[in-house]
C-alpha atoms as a PDB file:
ATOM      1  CA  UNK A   1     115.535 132.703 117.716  1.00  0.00           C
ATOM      2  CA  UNK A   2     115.767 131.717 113.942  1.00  0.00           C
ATOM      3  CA  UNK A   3     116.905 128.494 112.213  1.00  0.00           C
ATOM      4  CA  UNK A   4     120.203 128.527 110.798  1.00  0.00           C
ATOM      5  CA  UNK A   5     121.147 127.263 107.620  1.00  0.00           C
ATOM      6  CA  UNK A   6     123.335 124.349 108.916  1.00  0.00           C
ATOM      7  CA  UNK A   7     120.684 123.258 110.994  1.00  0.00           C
ATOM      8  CA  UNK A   8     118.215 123.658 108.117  1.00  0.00           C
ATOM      9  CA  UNK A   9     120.689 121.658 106.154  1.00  0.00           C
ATOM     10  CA  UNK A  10     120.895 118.882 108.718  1.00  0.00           C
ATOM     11  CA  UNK A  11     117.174 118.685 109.231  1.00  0.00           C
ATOM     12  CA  UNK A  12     116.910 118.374 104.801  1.00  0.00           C
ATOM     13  CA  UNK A  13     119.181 114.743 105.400  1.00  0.00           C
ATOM     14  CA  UNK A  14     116.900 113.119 108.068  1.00  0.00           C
ATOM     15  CA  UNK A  15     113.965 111.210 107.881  1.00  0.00           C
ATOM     16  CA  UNK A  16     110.847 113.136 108.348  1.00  0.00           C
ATOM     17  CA  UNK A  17     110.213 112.430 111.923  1.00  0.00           C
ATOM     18  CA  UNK A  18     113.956 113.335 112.849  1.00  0.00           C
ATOM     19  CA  UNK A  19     113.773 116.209 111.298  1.00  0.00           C
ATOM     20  CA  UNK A  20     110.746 117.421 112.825  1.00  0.00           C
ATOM     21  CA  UNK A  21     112.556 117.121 116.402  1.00  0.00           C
ATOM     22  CA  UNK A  22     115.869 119.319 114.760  1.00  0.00           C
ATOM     23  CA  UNK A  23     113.533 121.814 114.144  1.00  0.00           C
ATOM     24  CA  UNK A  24     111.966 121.727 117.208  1.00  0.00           C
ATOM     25  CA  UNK A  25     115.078 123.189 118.591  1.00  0.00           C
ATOM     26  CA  UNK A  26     115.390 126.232 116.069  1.00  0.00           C
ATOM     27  CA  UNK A  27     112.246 128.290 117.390  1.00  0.00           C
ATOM     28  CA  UNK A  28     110.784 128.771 121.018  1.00  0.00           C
ATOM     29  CA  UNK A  29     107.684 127.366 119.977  1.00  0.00           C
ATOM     30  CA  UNK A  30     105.925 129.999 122.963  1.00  0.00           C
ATOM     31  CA  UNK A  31     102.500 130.184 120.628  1.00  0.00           C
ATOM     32  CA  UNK A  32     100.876 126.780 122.133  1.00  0.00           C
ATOM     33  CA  UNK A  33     102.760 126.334 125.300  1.00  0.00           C
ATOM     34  CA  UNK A  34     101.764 123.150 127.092  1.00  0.00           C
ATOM     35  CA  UNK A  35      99.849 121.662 124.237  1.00  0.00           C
ATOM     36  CA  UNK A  36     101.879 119.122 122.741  1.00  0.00           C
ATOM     37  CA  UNK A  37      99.701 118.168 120.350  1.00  0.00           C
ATOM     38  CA  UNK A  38      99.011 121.586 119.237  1.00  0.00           C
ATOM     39  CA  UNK A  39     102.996 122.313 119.228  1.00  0.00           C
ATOM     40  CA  UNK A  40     103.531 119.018 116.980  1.00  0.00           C
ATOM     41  CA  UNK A  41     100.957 120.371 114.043  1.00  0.00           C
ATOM     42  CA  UNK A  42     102.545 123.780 114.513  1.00  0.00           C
ATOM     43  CA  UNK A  43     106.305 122.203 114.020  1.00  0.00           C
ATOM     44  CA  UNK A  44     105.004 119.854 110.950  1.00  0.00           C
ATOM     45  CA  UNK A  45     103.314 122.536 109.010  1.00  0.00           C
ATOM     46  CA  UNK A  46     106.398 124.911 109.172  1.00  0.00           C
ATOM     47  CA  UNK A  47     108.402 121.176 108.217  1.00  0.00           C
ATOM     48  CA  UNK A  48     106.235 120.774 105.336  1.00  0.00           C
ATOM     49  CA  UNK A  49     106.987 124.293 103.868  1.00  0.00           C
ATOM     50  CA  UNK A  50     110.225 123.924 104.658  1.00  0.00           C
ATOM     51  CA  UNK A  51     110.738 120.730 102.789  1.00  0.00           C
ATOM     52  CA  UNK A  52     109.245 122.043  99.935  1.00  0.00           C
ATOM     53  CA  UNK A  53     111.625 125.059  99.671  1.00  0.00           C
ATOM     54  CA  UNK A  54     114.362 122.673  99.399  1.00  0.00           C
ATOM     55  CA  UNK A  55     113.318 120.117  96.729  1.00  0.00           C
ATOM     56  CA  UNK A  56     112.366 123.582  94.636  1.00  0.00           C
ATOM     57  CA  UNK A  57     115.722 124.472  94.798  1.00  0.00           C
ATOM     58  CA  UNK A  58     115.303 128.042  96.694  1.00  0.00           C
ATOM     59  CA  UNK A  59     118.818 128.896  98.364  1.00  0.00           C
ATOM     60  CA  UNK A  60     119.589 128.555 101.967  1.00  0.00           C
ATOM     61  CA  UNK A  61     118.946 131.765 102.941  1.00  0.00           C
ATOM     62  CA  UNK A  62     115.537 131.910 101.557  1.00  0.00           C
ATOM     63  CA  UNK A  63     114.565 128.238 102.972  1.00  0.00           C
ATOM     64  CA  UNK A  64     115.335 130.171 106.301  1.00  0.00           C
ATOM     65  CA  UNK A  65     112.683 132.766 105.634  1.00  0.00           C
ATOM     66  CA  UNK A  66     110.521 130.534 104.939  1.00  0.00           C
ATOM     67  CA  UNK A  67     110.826 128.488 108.445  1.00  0.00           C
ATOM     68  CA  UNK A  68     110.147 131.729 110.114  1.00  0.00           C
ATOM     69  CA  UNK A  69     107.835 133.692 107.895  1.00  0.00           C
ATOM     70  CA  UNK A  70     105.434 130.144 108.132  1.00  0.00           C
ATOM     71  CA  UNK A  71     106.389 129.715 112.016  1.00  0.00           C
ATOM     72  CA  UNK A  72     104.758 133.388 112.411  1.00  0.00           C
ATOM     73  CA  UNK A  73     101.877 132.717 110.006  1.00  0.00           C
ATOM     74  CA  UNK A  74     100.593 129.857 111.250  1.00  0.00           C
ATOM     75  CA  UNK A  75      98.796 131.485 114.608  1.00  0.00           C
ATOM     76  CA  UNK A  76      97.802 134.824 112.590  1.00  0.00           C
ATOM     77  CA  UNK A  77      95.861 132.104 110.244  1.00  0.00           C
ATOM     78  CA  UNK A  78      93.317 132.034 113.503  1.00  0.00           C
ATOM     79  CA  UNK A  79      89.505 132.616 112.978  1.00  0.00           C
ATOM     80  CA  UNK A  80      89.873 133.827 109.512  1.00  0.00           C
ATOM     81  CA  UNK A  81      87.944 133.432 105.958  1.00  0.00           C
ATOM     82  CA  UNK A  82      89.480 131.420 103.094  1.00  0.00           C
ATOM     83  CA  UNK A  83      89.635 135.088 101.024  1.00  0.00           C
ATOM     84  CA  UNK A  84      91.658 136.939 104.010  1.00  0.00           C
ATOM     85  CA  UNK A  85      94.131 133.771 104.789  1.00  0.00           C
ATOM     86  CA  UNK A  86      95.423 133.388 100.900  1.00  0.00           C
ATOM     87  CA  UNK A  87      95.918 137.966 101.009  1.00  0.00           C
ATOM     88  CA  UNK A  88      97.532 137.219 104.600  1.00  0.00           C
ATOM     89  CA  UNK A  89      99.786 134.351 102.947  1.00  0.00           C
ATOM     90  CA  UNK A  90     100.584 136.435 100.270  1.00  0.00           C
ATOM     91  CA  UNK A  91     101.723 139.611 102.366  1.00  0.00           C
ATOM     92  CA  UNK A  92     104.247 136.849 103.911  1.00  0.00           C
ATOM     93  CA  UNK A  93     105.287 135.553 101.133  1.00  0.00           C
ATOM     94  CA  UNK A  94     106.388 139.031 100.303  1.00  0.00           C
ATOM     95  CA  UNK A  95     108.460 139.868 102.801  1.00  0.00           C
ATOM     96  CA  UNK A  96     111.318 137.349 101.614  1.00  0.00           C
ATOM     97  CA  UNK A  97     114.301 138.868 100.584  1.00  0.00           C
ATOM     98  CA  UNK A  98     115.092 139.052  97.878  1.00  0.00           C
ATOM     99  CA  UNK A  99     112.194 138.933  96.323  1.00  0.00           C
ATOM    100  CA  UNK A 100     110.628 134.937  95.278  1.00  0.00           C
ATOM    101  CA  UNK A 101     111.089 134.594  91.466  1.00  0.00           C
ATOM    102  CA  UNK A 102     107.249 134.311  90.043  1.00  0.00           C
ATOM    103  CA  UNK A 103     107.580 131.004  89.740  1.00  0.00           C
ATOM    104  CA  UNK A 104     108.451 130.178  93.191  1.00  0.00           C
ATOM    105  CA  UNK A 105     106.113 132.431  94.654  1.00  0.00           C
ATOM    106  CA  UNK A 106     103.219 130.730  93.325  1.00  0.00           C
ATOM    107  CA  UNK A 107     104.629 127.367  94.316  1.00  0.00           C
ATOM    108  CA  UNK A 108     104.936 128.406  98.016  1.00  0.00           C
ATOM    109  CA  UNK A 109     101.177 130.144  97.677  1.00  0.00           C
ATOM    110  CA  UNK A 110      99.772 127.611  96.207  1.00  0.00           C
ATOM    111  CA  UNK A 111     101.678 124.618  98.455  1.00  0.00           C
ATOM    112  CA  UNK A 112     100.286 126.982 101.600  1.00  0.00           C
ATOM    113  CA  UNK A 113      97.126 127.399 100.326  1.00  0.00           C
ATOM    114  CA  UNK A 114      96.043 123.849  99.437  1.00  0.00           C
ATOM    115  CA  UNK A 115      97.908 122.571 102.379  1.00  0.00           C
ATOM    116  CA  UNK A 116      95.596 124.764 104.825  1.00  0.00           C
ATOM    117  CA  UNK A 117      91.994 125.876 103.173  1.00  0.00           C
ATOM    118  CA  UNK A 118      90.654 122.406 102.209  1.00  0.00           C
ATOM    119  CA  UNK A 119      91.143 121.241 106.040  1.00  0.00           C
ATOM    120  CA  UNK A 120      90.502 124.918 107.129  1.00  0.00           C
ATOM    121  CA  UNK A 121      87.627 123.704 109.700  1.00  0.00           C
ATOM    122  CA  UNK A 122      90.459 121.305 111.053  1.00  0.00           C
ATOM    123  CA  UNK A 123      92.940 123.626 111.377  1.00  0.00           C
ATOM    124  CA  UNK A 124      90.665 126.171 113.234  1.00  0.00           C
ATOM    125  CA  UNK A 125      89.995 123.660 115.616  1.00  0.00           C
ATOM    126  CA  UNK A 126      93.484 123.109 116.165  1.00  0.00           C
ATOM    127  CA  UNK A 127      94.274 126.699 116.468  1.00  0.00           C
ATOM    128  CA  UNK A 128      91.331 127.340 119.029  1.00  0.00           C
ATOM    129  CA  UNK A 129      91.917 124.538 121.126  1.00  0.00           C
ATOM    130  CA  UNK A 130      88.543 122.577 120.175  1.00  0.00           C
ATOM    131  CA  UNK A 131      89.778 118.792 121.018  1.00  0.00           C
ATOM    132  CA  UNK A 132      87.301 118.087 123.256  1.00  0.00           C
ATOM    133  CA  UNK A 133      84.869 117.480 119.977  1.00  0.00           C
ATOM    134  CA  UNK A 134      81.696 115.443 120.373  1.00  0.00           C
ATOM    135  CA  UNK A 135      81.440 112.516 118.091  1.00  0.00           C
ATOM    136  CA  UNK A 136      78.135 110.842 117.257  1.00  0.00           C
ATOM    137  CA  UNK A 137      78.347 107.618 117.043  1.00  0.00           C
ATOM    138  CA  UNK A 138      75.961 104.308 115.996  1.00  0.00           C
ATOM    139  CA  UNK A 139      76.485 100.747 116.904  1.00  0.00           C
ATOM    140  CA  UNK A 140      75.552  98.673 114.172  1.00  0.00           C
ATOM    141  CA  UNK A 141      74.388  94.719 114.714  1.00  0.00           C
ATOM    142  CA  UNK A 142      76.650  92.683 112.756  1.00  0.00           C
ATOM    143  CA  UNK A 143      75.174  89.712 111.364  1.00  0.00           C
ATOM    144  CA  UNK A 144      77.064  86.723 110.435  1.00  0.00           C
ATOM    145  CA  UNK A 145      76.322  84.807 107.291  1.00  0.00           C
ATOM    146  CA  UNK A 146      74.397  81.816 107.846  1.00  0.00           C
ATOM    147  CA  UNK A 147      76.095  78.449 108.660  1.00  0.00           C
ATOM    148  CA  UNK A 148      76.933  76.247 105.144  1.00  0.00           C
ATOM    149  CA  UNK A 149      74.918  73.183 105.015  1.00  0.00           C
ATOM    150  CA  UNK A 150      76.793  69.832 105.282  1.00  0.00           C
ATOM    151  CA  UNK A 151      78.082  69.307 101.638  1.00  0.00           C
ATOM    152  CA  UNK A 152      75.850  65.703 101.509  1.00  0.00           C
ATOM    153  CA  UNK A 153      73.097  67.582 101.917  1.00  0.00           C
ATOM    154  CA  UNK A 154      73.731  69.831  99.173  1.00  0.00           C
ATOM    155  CA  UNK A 155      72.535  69.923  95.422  1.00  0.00           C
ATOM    156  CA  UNK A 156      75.442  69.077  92.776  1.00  0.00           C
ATOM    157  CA  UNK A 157      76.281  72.064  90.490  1.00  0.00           C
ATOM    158  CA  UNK A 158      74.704  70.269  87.284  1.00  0.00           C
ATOM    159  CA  UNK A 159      70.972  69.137  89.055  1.00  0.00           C
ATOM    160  CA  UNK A 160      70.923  72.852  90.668  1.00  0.00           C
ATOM    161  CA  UNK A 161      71.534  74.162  86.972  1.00  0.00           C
ATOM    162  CA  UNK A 162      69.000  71.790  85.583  1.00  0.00           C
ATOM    163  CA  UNK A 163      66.415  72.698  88.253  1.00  0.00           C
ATOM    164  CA  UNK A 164      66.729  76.109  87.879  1.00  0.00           C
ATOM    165  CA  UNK A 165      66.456  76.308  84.711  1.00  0.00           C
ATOM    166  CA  UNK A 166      63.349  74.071  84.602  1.00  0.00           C
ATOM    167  CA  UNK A 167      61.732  76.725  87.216  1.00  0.00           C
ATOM    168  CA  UNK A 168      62.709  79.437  84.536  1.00  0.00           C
ATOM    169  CA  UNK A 169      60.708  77.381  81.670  1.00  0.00           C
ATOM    170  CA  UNK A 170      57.816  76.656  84.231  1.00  0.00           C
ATOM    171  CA  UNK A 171      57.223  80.910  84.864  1.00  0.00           C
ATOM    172  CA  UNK A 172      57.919  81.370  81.100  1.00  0.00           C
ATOM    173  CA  UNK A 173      55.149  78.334  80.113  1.00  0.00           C
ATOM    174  CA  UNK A 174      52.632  80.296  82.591  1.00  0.00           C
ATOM    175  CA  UNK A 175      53.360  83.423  81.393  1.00  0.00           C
ATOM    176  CA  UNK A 176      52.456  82.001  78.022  1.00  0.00           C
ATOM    177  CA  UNK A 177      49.174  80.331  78.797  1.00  0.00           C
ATOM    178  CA  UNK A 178      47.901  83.219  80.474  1.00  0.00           C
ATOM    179  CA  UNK A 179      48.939  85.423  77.195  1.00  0.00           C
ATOM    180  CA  UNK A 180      46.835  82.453  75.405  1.00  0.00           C
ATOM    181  CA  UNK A 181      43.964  82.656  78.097  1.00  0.00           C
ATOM    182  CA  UNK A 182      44.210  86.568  77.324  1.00  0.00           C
ATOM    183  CA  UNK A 183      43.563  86.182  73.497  1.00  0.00           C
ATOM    184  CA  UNK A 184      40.837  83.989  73.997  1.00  0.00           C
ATOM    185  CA  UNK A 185      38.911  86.213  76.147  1.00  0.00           C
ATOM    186  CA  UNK A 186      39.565  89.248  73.993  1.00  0.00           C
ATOM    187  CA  UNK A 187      38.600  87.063  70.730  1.00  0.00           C
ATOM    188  CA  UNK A 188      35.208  85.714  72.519  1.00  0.00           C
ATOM    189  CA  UNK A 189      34.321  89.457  73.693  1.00  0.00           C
ATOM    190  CA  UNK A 190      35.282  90.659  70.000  1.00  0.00           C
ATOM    191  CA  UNK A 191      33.239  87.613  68.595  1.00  0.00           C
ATOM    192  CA  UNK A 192      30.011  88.934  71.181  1.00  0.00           C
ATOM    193  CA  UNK A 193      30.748  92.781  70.352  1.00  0.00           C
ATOM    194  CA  UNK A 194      30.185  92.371  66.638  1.00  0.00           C
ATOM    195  CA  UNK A 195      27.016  89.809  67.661  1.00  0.00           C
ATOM    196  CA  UNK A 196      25.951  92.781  69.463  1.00  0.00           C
ATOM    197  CA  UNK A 197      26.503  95.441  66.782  1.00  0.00           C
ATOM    198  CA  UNK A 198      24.600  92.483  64.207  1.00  0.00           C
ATOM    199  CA  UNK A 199      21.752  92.474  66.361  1.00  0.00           C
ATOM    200  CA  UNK A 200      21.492  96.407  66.780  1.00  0.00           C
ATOM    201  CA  UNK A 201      21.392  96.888  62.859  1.00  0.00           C
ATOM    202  CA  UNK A 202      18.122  95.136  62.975  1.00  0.00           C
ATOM    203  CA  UNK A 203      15.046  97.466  62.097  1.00  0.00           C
ATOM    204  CA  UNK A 204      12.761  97.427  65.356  1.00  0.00           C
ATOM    205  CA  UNK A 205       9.259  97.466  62.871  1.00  0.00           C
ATOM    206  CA  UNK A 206       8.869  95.476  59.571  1.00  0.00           C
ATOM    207  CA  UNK A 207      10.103  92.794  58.308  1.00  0.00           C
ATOM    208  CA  UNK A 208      13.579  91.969  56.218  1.00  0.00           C
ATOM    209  CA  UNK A 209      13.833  90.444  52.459  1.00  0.00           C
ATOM    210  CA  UNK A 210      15.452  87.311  52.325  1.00  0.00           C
ATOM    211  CA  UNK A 211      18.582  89.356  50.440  1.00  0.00           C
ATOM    212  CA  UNK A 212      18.996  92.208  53.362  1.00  0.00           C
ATOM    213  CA  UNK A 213      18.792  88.636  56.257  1.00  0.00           C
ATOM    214  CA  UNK A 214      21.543  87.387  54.199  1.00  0.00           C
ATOM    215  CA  UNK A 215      23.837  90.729  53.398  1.00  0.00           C
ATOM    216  CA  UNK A 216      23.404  90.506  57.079  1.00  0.00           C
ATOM    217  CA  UNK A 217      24.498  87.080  57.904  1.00  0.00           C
ATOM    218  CA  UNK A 218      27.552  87.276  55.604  1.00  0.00           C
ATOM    219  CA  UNK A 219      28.958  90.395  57.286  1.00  0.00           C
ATOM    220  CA  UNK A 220      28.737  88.788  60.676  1.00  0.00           C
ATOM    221  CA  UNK A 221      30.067  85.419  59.728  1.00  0.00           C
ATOM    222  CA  UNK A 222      32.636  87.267  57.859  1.00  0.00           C
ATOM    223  CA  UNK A 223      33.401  89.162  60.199  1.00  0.00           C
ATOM    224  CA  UNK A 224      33.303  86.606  63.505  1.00  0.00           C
ATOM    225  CA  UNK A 225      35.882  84.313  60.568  1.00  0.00           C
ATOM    226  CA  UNK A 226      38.099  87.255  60.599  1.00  0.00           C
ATOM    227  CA  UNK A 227      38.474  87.503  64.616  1.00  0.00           C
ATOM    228  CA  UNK A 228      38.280  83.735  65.095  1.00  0.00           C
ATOM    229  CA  UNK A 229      41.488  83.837  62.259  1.00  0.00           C
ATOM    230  CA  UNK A 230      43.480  86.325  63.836  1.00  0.00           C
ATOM    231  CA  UNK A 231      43.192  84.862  67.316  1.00  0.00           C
ATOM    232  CA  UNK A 232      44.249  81.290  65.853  1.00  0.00           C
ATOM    233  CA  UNK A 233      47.725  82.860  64.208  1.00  0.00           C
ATOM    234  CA  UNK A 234      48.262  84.562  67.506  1.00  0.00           C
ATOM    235  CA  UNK A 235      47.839  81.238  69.462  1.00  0.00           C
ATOM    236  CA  UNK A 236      49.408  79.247  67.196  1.00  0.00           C
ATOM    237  CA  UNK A 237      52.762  82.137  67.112  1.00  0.00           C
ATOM    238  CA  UNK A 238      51.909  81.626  71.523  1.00  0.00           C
ATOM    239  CA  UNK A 239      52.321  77.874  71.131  1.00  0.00           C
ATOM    240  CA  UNK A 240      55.115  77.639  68.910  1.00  0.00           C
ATOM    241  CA  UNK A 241      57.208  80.207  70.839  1.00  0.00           C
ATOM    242  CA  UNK A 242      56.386  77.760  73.890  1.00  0.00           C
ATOM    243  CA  UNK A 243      57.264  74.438  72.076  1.00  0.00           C
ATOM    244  CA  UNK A 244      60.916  76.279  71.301  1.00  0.00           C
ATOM    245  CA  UNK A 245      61.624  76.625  74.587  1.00  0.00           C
ATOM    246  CA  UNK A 246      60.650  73.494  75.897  1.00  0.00           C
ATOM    247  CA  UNK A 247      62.935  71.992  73.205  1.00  0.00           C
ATOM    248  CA  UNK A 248      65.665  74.117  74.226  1.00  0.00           C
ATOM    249  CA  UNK A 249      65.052  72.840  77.764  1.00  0.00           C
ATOM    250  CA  UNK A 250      65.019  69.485  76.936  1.00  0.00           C
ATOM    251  CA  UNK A 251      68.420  69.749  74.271  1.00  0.00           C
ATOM    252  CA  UNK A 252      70.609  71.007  77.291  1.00  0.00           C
ATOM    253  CA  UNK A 253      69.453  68.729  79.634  1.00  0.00           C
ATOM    254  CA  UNK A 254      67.910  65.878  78.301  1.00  0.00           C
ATOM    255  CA  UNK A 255      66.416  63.106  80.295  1.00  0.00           C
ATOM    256  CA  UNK A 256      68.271  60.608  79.394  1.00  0.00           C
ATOM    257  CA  UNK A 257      71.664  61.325  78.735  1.00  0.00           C
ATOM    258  CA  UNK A 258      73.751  59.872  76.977  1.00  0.00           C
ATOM    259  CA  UNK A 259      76.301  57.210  78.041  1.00  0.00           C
ATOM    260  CA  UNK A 260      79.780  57.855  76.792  1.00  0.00           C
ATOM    261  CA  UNK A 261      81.010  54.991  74.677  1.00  0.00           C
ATOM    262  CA  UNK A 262      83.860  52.857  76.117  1.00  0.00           C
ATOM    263  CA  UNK A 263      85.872  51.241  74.052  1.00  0.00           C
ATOM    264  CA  UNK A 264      86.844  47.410  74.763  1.00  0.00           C
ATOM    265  CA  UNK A 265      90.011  46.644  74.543  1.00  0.00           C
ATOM    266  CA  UNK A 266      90.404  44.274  72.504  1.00  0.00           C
ATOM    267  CA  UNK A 267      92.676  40.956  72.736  1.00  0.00           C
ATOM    268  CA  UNK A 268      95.749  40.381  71.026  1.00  0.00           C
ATOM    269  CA  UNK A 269      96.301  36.959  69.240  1.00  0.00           C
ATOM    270  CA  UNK A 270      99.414  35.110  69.355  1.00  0.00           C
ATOM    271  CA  UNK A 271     100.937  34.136  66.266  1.00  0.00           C
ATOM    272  CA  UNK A 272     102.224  30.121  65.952  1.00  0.00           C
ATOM    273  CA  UNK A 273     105.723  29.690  66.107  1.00  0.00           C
END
């Protein structure tokens, strides 16, 4: 039994689902009998191809060869590679007569091919009959999102802003004197390293001229100047880079803000008659 082109002509005015139940009634769909599920995917992919032979504009005759070449094909497709189902599609596809133009031949291909290799796994399924399919599945605790607080219990938009951003200048003013505490301790081990070195230029035997104790002194007070200096600039750049913030803080939300003027209204006289 093959579809005639009136039917085929029919089924191209209906709505999809209409015209999968003309079709039904072209073939003696004998391939899946008494799966009706099976029977259903077998009908819609031979729709699909179908459909598409139309809108490309292939005559009547050949939109018939198509319904039967892809009615046969679909079954043969069974428990085969990728590689052998596009040379098994193409042998088809080569049977029409006459022969597709190029154009439409790689249309068709390439509509088959894309319709049935990327879901290849699914269709083999279909094909063997796999539906009974286990499924793994997880149940997952949904947890609701906690219960808003009454709104008088809440923090106006402005105080939580001002808060927060207090809190922010409170971690950056630790961060800071820690930095400071840092410097300190490096400058007071620097101060004790160069004590130290002082100390170890000191001849073990004999004693020093008053000019050598001095040359001596002077490097090390030099020297301890020069670290006691550079920690001072680097505590003083600490402090000042801690002052700016606070002011910042205290610009945006000051402590007393201030009071919007309101203008009196002011009394008209009347004017003697």
């Amino acid at each position: 039994m093959m579809a005639s082109i009136h039917t085929l002509q029919e089924i191209s005015r209906m709505k999809r689902d209409d015209g999968i139940e003309r079709l039904r009634s072209c073939f003696h769909w004998t391939e899946f009998d008494g799966d009706d599920k099976r029977q259903y995917l077998h009908q819609e992919f031979v729709y699909e191809n179908v459909m598409l032979a139309i809108t490309r504009g292939l005559s009547w005759s050949t939109v018939a060869q198509v319904a039967n070449i892809t009615k046969v094909l679909l079954p043969k497709l069974k428990d085969l590679k990728p590689s052998d189902v596009i040379r098994l599609i193409k042998d088809h596809l080569s049977q029409i007569e006459p022969g597709l133009s190029t154009a439409h031949h790689t249309v068709l291909l390439d509509f088959i091919v894309k319709t049935y290799v990327p879901h290849q796994r699914l269709y083999q399924a279909f094909l063997n009959g796999e539906t009974g399919l286990k499924h793994i599945s997880c149940e997952l605790e949904i947890e609701s999102p906690p219960h808003p607080q009454p709104l008088c219990e809440g923090t106006d938009a402005v105080e939580w802003e001002r808060q927060r951003t207090l809190k922010d200048l409170c971690l950056a003013q630790s961060r800071k004197e820690e930095e400071i505490k840092e410097l300190k301790e490096k400058a007071e081990a620097q101060m004790m390293g160069t004590l130290q070195a002082s100390l170890n230029s000191l001849p073990f035997e004999g004693r020093m001229s008053k000019q050598e104790v001095e040359e001596l002194l002077q490097s090390f007070l030099q020297s301890q100047g020069e670290i006691i200096m550079e920690s001072l600039m680097k505590e003083a750049c600490l402090i000042e880079n801690l002052l700016q913030m606070k002011l910042r803080h205290f610009e945006n939300h000051p402590v007393f803000p201030e009071k919007h003027n309101m203008a009196t209204p002011t009394k008209s006289k009347k004017k003697g008659i």
